[in-house]
C-alpha atoms as a PDB file:
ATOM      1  CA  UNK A   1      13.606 -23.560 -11.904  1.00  0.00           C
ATOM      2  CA  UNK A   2      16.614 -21.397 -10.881  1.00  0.00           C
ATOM      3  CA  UNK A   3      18.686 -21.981  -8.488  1.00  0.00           C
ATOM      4  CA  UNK A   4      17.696 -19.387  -6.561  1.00  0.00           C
ATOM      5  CA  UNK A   5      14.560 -20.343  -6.664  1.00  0.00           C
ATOM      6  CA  UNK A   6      14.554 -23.735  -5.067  1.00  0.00           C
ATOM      7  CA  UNK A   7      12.761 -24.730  -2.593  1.00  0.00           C
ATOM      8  CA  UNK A   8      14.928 -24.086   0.549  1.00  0.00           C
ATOM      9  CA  UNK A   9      14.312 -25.896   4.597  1.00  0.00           C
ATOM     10  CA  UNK A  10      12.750 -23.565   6.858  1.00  0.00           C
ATOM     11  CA  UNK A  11      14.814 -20.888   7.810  1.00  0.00           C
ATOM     12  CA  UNK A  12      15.416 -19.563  11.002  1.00  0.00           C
ATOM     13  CA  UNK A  13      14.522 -16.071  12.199  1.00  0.00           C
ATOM     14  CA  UNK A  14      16.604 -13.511  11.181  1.00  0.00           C
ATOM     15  CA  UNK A  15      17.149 -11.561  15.059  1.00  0.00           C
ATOM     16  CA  UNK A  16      18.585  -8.654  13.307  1.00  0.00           C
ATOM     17  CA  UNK A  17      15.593  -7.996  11.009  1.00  0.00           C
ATOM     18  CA  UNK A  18      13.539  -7.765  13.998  1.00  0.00           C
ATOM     19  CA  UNK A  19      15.967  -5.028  16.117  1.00  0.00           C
ATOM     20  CA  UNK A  20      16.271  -2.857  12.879  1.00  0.00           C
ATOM     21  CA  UNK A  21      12.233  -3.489  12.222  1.00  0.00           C
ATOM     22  CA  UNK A  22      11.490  -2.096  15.681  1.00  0.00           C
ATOM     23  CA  UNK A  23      14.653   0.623  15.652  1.00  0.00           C
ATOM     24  CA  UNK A  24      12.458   2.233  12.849  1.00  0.00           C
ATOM     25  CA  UNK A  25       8.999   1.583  14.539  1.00  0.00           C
ATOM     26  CA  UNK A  26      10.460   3.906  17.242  1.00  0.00           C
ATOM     27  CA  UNK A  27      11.544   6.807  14.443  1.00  0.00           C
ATOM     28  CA  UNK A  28       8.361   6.383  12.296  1.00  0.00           C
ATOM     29  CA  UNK A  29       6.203   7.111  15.673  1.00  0.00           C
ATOM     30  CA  UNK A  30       8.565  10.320  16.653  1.00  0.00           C
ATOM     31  CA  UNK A  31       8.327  11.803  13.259  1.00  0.00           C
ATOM     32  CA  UNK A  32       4.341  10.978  13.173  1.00  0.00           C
ATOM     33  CA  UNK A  33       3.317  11.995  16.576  1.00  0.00           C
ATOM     34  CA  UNK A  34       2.315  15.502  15.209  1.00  0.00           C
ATOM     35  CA  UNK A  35       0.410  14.767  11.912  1.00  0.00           C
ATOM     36  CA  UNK A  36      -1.592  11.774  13.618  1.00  0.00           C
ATOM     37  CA  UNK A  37      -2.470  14.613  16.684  1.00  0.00           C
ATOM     38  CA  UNK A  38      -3.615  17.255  13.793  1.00  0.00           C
ATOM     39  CA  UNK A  39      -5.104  14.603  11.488  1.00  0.00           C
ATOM     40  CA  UNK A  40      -3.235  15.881   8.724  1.00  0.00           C
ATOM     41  CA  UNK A  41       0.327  13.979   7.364  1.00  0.00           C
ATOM     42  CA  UNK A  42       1.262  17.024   5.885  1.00  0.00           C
ATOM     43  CA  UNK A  43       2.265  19.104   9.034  1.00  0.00           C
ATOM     44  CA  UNK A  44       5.683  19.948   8.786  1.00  0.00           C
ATOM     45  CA  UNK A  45       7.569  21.608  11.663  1.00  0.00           C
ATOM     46  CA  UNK A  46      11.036  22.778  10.292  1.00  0.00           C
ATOM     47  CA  UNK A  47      13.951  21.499  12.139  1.00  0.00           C
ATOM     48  CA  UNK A  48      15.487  24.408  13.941  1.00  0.00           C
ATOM     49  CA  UNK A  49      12.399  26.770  13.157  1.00  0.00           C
ATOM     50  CA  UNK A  50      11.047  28.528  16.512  1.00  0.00           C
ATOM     51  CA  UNK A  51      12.213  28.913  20.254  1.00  0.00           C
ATOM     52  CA  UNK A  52      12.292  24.782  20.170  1.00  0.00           C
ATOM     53  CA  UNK A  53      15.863  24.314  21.446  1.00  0.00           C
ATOM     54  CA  UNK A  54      15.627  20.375  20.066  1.00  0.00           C
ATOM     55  CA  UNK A  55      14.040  21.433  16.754  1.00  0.00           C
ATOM     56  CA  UNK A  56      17.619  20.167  15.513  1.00  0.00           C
ATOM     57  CA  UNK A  57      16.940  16.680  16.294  1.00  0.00           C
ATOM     58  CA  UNK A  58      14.354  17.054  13.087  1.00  0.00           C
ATOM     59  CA  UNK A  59      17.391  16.849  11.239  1.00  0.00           C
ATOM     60  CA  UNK A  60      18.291  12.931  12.813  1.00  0.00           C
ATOM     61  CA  UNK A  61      14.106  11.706  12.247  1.00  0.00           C
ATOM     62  CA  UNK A  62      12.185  13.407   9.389  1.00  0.00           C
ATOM     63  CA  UNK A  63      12.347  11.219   6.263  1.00  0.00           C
ATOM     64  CA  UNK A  64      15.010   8.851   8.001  1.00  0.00           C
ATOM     65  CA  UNK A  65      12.915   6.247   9.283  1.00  0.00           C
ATOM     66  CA  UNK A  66      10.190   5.251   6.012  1.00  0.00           C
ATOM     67  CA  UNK A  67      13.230   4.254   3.952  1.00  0.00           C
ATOM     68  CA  UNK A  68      14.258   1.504   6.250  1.00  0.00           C
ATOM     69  CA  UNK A  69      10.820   0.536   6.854  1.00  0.00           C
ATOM     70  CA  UNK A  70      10.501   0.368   3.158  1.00  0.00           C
ATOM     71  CA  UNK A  71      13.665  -1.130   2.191  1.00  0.00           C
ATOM     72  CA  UNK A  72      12.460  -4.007   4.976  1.00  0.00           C
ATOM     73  CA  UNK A  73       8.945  -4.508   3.394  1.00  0.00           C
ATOM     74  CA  UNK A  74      10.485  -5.449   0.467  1.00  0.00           C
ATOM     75  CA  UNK A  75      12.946  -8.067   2.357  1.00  0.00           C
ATOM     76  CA  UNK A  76      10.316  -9.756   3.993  1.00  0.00           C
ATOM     77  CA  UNK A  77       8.462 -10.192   1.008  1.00  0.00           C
ATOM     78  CA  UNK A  78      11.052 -12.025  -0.644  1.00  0.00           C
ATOM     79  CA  UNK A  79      11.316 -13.955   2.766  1.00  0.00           C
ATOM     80  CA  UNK A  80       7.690 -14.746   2.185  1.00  0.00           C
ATOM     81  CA  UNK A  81       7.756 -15.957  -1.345  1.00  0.00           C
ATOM     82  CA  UNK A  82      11.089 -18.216  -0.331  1.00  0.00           C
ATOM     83  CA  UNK A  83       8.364 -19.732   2.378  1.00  0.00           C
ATOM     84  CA  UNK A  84       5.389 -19.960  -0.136  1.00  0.00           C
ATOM     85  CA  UNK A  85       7.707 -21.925  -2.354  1.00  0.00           C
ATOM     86  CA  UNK A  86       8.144 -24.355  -0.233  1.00  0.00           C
ATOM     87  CA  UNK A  87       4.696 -24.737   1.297  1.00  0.00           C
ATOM     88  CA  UNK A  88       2.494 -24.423  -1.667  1.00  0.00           C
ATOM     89  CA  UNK A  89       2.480 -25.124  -5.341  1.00  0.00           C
ATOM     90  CA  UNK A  90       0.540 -21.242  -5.959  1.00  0.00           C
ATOM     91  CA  UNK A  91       2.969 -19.363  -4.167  1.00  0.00           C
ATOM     92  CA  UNK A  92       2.145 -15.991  -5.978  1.00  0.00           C
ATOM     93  CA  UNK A  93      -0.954 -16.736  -4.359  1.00  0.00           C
ATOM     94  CA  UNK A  94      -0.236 -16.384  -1.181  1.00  0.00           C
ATOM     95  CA  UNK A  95       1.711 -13.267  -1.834  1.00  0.00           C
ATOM     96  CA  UNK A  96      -1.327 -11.683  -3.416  1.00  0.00           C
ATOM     97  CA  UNK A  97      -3.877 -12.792  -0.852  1.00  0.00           C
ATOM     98  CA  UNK A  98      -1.226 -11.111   1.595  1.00  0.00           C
ATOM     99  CA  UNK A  99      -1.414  -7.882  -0.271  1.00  0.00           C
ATOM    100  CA  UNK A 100      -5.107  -7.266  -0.696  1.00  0.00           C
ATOM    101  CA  UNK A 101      -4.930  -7.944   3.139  1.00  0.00           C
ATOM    102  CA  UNK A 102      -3.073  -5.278   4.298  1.00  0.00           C
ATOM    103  CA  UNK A 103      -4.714  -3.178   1.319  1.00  0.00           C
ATOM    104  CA  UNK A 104      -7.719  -4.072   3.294  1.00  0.00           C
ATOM    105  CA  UNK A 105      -5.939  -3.076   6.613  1.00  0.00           C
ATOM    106  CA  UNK A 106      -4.656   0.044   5.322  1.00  0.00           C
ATOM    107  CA  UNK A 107      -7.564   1.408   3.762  1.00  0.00           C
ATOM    108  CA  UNK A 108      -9.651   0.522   7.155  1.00  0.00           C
ATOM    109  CA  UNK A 109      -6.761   2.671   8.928  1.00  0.00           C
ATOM    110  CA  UNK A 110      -6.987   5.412   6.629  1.00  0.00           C
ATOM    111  CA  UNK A 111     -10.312   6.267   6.398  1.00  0.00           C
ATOM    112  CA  UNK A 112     -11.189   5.571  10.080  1.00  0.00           C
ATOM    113  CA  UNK A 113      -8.083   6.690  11.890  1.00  0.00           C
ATOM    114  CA  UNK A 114      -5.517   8.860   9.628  1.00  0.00           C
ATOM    115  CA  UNK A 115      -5.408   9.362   6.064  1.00  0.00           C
ATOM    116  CA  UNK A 116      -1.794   9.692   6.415  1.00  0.00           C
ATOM    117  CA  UNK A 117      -1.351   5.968   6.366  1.00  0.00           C
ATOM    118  CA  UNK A 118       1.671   4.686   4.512  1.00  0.00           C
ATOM    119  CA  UNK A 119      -0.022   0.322   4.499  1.00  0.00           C
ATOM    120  CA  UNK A 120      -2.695   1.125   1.729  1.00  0.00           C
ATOM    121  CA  UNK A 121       0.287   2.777  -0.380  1.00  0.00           C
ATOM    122  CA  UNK A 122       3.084  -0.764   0.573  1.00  0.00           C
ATOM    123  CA  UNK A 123       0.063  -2.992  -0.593  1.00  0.00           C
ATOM    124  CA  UNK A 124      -0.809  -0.697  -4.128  1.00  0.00           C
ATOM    125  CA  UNK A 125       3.253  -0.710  -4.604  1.00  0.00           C
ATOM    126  CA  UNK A 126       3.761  -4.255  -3.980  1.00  0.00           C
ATOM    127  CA  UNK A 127       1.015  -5.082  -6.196  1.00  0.00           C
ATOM    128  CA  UNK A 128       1.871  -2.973  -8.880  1.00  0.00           C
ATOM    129  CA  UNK A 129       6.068  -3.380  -8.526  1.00  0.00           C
ATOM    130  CA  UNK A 130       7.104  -6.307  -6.067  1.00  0.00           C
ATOM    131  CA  UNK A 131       4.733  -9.242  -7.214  1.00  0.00           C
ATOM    132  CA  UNK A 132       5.203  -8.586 -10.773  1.00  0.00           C
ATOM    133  CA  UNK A 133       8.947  -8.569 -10.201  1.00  0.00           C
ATOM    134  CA  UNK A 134       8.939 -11.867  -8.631  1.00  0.00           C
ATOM    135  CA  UNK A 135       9.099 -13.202 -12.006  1.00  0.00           C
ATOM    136  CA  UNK A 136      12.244 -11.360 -12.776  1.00  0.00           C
ATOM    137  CA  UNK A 137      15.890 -12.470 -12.483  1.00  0.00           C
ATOM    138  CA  UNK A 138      17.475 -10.551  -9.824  1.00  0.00           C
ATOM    139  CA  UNK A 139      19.811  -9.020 -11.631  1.00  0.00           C
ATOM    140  CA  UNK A 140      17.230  -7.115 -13.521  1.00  0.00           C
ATOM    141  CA  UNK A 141      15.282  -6.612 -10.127  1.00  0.00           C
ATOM    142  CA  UNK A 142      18.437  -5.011  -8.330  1.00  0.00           C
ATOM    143  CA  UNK A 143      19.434  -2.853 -12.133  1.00  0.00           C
ATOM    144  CA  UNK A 144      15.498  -1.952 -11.623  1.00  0.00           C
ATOM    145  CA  UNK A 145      15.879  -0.515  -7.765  1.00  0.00           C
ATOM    146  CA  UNK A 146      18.691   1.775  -9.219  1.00  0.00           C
ATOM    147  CA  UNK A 147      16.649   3.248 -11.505  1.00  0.00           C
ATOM    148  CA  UNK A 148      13.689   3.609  -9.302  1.00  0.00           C
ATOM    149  CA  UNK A 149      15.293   5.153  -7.002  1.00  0.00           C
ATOM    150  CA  UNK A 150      17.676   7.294  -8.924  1.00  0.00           C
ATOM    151  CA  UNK A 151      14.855   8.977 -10.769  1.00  0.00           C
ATOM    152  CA  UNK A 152      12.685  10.374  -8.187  1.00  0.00           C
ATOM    153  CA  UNK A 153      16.039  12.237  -6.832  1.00  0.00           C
ATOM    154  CA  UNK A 154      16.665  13.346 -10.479  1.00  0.00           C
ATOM    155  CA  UNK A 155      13.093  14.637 -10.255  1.00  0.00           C
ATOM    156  CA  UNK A 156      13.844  16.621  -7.177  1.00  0.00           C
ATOM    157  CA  UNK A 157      11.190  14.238  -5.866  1.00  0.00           C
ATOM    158  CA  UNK A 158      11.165  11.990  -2.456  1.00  0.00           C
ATOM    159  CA  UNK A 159       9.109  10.283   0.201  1.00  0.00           C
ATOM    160  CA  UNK A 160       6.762   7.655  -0.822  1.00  0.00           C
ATOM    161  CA  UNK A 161       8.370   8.268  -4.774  1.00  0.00           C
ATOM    162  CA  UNK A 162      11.484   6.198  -3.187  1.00  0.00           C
ATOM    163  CA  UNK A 163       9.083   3.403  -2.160  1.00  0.00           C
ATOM    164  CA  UNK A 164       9.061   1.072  -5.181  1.00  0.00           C
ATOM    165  CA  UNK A 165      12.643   1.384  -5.367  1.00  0.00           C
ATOM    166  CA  UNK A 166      13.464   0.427  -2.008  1.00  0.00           C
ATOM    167  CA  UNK A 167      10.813  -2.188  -2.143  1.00  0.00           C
ATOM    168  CA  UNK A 168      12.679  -3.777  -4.929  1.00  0.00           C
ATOM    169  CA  UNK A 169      16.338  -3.172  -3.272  1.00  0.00           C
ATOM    170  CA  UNK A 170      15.437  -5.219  -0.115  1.00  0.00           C
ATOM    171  CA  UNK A 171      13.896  -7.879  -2.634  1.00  0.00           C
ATOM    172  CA  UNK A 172      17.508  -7.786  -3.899  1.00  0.00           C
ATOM    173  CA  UNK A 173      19.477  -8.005  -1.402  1.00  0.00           C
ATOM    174  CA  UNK A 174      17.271 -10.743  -0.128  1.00  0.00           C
ATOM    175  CA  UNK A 175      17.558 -12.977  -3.635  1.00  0.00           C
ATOM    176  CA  UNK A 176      21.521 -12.435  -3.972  1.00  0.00           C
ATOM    177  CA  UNK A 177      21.960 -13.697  -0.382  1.00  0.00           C
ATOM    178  CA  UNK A 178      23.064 -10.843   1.523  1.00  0.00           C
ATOM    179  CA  UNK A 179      20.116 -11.214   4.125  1.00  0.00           C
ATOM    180  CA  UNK A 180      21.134 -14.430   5.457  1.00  0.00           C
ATOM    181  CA  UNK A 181      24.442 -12.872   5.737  1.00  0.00           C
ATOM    182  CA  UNK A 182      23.950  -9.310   7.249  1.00  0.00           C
ATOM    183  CA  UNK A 183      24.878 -10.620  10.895  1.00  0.00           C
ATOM    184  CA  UNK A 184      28.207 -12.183   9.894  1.00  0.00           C
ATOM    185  CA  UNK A 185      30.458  -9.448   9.151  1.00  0.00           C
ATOM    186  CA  UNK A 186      31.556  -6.061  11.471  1.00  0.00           C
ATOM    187  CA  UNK A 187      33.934  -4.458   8.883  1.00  0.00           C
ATOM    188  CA  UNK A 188      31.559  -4.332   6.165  1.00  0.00           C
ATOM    189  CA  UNK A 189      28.954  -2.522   7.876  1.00  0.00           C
ATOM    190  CA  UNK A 190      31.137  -0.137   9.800  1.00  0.00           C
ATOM    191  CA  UNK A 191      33.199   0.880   6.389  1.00  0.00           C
ATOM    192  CA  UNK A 192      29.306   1.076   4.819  1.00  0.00           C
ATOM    193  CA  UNK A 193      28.251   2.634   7.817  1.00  0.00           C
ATOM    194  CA  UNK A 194      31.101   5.145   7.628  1.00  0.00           C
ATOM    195  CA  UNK A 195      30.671   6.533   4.048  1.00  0.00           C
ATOM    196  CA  UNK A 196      27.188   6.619   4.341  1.00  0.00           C
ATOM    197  CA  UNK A 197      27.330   9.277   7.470  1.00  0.00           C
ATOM    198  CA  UNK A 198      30.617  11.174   5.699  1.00  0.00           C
ATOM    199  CA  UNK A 199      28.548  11.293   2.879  1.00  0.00           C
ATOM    200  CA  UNK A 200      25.120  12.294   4.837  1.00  0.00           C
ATOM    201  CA  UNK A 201      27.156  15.630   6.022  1.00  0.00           C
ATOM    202  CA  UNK A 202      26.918  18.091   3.426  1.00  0.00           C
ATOM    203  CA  UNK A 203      23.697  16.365   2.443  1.00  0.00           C
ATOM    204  CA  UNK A 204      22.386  17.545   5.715  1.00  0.00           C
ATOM    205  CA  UNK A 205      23.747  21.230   4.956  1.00  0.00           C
ATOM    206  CA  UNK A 206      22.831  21.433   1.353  1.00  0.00           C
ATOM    207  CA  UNK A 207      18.921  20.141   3.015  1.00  0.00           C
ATOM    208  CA  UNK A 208      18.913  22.939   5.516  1.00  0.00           C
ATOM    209  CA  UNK A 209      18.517  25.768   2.873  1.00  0.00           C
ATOM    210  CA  UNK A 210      14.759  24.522   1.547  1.00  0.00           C
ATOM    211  CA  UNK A 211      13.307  21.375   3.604  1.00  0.00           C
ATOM    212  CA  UNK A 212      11.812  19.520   0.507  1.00  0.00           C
ATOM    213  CA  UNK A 213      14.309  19.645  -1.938  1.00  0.00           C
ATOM    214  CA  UNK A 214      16.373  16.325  -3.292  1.00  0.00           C
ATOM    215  CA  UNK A 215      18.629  16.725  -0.811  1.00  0.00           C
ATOM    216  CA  UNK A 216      16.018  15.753   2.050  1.00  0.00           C
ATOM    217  CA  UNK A 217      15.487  12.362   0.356  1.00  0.00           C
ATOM    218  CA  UNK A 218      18.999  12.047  -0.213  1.00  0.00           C
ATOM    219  CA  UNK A 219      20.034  12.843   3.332  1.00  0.00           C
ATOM    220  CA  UNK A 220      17.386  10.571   4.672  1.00  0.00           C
ATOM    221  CA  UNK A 221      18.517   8.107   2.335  1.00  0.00           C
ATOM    222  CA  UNK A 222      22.140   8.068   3.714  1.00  0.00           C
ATOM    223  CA  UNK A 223      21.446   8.601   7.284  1.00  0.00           C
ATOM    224  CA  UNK A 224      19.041   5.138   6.915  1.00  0.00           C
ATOM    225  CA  UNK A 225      21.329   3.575   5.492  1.00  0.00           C
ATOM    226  CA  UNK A 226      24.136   4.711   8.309  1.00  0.00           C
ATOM    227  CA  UNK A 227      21.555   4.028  11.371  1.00  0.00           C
ATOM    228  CA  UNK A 228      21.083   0.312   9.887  1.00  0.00           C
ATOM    229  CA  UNK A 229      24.719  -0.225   9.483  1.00  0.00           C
ATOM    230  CA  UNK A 230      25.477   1.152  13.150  1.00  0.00           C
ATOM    231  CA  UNK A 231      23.016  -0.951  14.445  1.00  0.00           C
ATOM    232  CA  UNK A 232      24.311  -4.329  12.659  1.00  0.00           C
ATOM    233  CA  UNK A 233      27.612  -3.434  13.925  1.00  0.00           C
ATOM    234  CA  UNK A 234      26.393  -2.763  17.482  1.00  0.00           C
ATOM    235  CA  UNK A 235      24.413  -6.731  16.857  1.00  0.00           C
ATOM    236  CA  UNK A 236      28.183  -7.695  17.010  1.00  0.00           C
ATOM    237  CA  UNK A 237      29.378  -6.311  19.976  1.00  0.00           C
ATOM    238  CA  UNK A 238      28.271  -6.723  24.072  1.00  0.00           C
ATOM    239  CA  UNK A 239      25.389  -4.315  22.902  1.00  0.00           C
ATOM    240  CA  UNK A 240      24.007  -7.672  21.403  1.00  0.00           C
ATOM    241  CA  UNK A 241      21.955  -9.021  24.320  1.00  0.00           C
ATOM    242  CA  UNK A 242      20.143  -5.218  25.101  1.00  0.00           C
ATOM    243  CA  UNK A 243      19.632  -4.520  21.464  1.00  0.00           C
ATOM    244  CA  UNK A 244      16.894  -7.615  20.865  1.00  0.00           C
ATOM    245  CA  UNK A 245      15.891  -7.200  24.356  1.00  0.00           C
ATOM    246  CA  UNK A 246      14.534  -3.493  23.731  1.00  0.00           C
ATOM    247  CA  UNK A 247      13.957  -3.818  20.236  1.00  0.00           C
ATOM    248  CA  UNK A 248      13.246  -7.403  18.921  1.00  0.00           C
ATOM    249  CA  UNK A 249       9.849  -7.704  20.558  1.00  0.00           C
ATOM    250  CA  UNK A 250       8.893  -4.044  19.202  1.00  0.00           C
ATOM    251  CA  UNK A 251       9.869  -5.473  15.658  1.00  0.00           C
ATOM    252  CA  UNK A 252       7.874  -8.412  15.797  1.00  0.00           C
ATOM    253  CA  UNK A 253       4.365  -6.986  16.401  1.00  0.00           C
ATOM    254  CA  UNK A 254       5.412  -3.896  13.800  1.00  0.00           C
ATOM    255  CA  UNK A 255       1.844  -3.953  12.384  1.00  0.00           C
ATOM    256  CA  UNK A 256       0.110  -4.262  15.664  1.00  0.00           C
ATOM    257  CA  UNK A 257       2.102  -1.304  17.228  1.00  0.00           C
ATOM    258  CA  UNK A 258       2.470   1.034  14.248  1.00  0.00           C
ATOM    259  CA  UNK A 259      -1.484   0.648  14.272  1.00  0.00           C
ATOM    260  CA  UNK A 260      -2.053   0.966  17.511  1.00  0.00           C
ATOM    261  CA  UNK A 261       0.054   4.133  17.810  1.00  0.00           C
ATOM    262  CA  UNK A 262      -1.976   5.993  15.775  1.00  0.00           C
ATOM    263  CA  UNK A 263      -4.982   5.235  18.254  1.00  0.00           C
ATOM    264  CA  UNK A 264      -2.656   6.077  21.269  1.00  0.00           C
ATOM    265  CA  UNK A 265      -1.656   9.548  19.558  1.00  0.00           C
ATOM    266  CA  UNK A 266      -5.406  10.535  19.003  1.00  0.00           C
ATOM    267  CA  UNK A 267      -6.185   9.888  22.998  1.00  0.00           C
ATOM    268  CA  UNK A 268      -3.560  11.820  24.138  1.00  0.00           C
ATOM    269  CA  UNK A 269      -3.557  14.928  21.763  1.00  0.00           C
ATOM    270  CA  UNK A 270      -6.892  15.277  23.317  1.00  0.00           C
ATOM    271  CA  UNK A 271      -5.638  15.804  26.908  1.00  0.00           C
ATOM    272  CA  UNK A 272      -2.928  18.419  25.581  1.00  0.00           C
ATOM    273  CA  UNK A 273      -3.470  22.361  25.378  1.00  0.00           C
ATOM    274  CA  UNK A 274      -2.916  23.720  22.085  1.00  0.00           C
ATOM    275  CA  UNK A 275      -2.450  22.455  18.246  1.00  0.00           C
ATOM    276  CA  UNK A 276      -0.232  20.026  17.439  1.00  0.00           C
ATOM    277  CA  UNK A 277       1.644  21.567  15.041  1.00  0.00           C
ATOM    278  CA  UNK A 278       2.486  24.063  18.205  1.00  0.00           C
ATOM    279  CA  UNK A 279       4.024  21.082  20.621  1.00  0.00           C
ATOM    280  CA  UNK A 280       7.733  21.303  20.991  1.00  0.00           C
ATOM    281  CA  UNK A 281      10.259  18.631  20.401  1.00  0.00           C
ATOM    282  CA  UNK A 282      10.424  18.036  24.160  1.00  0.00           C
ATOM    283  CA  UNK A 283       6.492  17.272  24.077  1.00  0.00           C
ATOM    284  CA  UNK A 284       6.790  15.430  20.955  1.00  0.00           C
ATOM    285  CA  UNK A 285       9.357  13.410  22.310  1.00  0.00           C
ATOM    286  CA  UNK A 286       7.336  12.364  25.748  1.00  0.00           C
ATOM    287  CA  UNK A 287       4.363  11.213  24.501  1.00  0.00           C
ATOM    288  CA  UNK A 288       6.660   8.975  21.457  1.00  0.00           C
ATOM    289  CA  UNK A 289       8.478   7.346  24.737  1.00  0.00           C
ATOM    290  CA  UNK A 290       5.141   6.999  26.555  1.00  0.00           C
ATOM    291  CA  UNK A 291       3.909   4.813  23.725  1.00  0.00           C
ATOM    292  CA  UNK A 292       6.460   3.288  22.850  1.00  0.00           C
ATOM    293  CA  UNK A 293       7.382   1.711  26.150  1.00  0.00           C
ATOM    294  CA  UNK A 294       3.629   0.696  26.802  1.00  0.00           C
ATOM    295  CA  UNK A 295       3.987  -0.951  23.459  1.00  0.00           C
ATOM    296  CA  UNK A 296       7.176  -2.392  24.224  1.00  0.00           C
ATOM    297  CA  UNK A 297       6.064  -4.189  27.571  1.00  0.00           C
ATOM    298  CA  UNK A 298       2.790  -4.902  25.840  1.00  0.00           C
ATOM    299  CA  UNK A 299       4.379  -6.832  22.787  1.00  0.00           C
ATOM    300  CA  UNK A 300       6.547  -8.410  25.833  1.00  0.00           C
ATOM    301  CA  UNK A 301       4.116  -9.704  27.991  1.00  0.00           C
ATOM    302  CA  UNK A 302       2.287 -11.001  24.297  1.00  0.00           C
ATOM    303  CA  UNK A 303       5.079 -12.682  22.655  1.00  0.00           C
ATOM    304  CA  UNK A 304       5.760 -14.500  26.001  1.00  0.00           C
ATOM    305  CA  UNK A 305       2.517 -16.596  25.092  1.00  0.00           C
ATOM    306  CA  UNK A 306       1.686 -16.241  21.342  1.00  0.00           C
ATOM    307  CA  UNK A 307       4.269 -16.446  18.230  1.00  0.00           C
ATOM    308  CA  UNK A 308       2.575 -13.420  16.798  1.00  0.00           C
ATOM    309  CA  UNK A 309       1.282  -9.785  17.917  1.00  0.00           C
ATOM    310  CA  UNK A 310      -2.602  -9.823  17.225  1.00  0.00           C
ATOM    311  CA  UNK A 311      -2.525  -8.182  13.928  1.00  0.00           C
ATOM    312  CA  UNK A 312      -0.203  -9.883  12.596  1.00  0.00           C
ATOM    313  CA  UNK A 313      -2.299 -13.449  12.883  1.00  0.00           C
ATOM    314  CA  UNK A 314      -5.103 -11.581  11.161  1.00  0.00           C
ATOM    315  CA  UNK A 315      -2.583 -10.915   8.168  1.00  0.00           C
ATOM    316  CA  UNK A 316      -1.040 -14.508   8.469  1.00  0.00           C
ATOM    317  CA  UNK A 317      -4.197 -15.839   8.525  1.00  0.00           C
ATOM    318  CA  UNK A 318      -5.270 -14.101   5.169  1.00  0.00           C
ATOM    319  CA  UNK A 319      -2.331 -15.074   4.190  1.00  0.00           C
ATOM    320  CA  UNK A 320      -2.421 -18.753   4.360  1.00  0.00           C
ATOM    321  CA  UNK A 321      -6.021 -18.650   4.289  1.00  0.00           C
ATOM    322  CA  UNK A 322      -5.725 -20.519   7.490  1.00  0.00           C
ATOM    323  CA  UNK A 323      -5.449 -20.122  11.001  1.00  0.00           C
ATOM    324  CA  UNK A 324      -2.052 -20.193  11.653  1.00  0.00           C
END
């Protein structure tokens, strides 16, 4: 067995996972509000298109959120195996029951609530891409997140395209080590941080001429990877305390809250005037910070008397095949 493969003691809880987790809960729901109201994940509002005077803010949210998300899927499956390793002697197992889980989950989402769902497509990808690659050095599994993610912007593709690539980088970056490192160090993520926004610039301007060209994935690309570095450079100053406080408990009940949102969305496109593809930013923007602060003193109040949001012991418990 390799050394990075030995079985390691328990680990602690990695804070900063959680705060970036639910940083990008809050983005995913902003840039969603609209296609869960119409039903349809393929309404598109153009940033700066219309009399919306925050259109612009488009710019800061579409595409920038899913790539964190994504990139954190595939560090918390690592985390996972590194915990099946030392719990079981199957631990590919686990990992598998834990995929057909949320395959279960997000298929159950998707055909009942929005067929926009992103779960069913983590749980096909991490069959297909992250299990499989468990049994690769991680060399090759960090040379192989390159080239997934290189080609789909050589193909002038994006979106979901980027997901088995980032799946794989957070796998990565979780086998070399950086993980347990990530809240250690201010001058690497600012100087990351940095030439990820310089570089996001004429990304962003090069995006603006046609919405769904390779620059769009490459600008959200960069501006994830700047909003994650801000953020673990914030973890390190007097921010610290208010960061996990607002978004820690948002982060741990993910699944629970991205799920419920959708349900939240539905009720309350049904008490507004007018197609969603028609609400302004401002509108789109309300009803995100409605739910999301409901969610937040929900997940609160829950956390304060159970380790894990309600959907997440479903999944743990498919996991382990045990109550947990």
């Amino acid at each position: 067995m390799s050394s990075e493969n030995r079985l390691r003691p328990a680990r602690s809880r990695i804070d900063a996972l959680d705060v970036i987790r639910g940083f990008a809960l809050c983005g995913i729901l902003v840039a969603n509000v609209r296609p869960i109201a119409h039903a349809n994940p393929d309404v598109v509002v153009a940033a700066g298109a219309g009399d919306d005077p925050l259109a612009w803010l488009g710019l800061l949210v579409d595409q920038r959120f899913f790539p964190i998300f994504s990139l954190l899927f595939g560090v918390g499956f690592s985390l996972m195996l590194e915990s099946a390793e030392g719990r079981t002697s199957r631990p590919r197992v686990v990992l598998l029951r834990r995929l057909l889980a949320l395959l279960a989950l997000g298929l159950a989402h998707m055909f009942l609530l929005w067929r926009g769902d992103i779960l069913t497509i983590y749980a096909v990808v991490g069959l297909v891409v992250l299990l499989p690659s468990t049994w690769l050095p991680r060399w090759s599994v960090a040379a192989l997140a390159g080239v997934l993610l290189v080609v789909p912007l050589a193909l002038s593709a994006g979106g979901v395209s980027l997901v088995p690539g980032l799946f794989l980088l957070g796998s990565a970056l979780t086998r070399y080590g950086v993980i347990d490192r990530i809240e250690h160090s201010t001058r690497v993520p600012a100087l990351l941080g940095l030439a990820f926004a310089v570089a996001a610039g004429p990304a962003l301007w090069l995006q603006t001429g046609d919405s769904f060209t390779t620059w769009l994935a490459v600008a959200g690309l960069l501006i994830a990877g700047a909003y994650v570095c801000a953020l673990l450079v914030l973890l390190r100053t007097r921010l610290r305390p208010a960061l996990p406080a607002v978004f820690a408990p948002l982060g741990r009940m993910a699944l629970t809250n991205y799920l419920s949102a959708t349900v939240l969305v539905l009720l309350i496109a049904q008490l507004i005037d007018g197609p969603p593809e028609t609400w302004d930013t401002l509108v789109v923007l309300a009803i995100a910070a409605g739910i999301l602060t409901s969610q937040r003193i929900a997940s609160g109040l829950w956390l304060r008397h159970h380790r894990h949001g309600p959907m997440e012991w479903l999944w743990r418990w498919a996991t382990w095949g045990r109550r947990p």
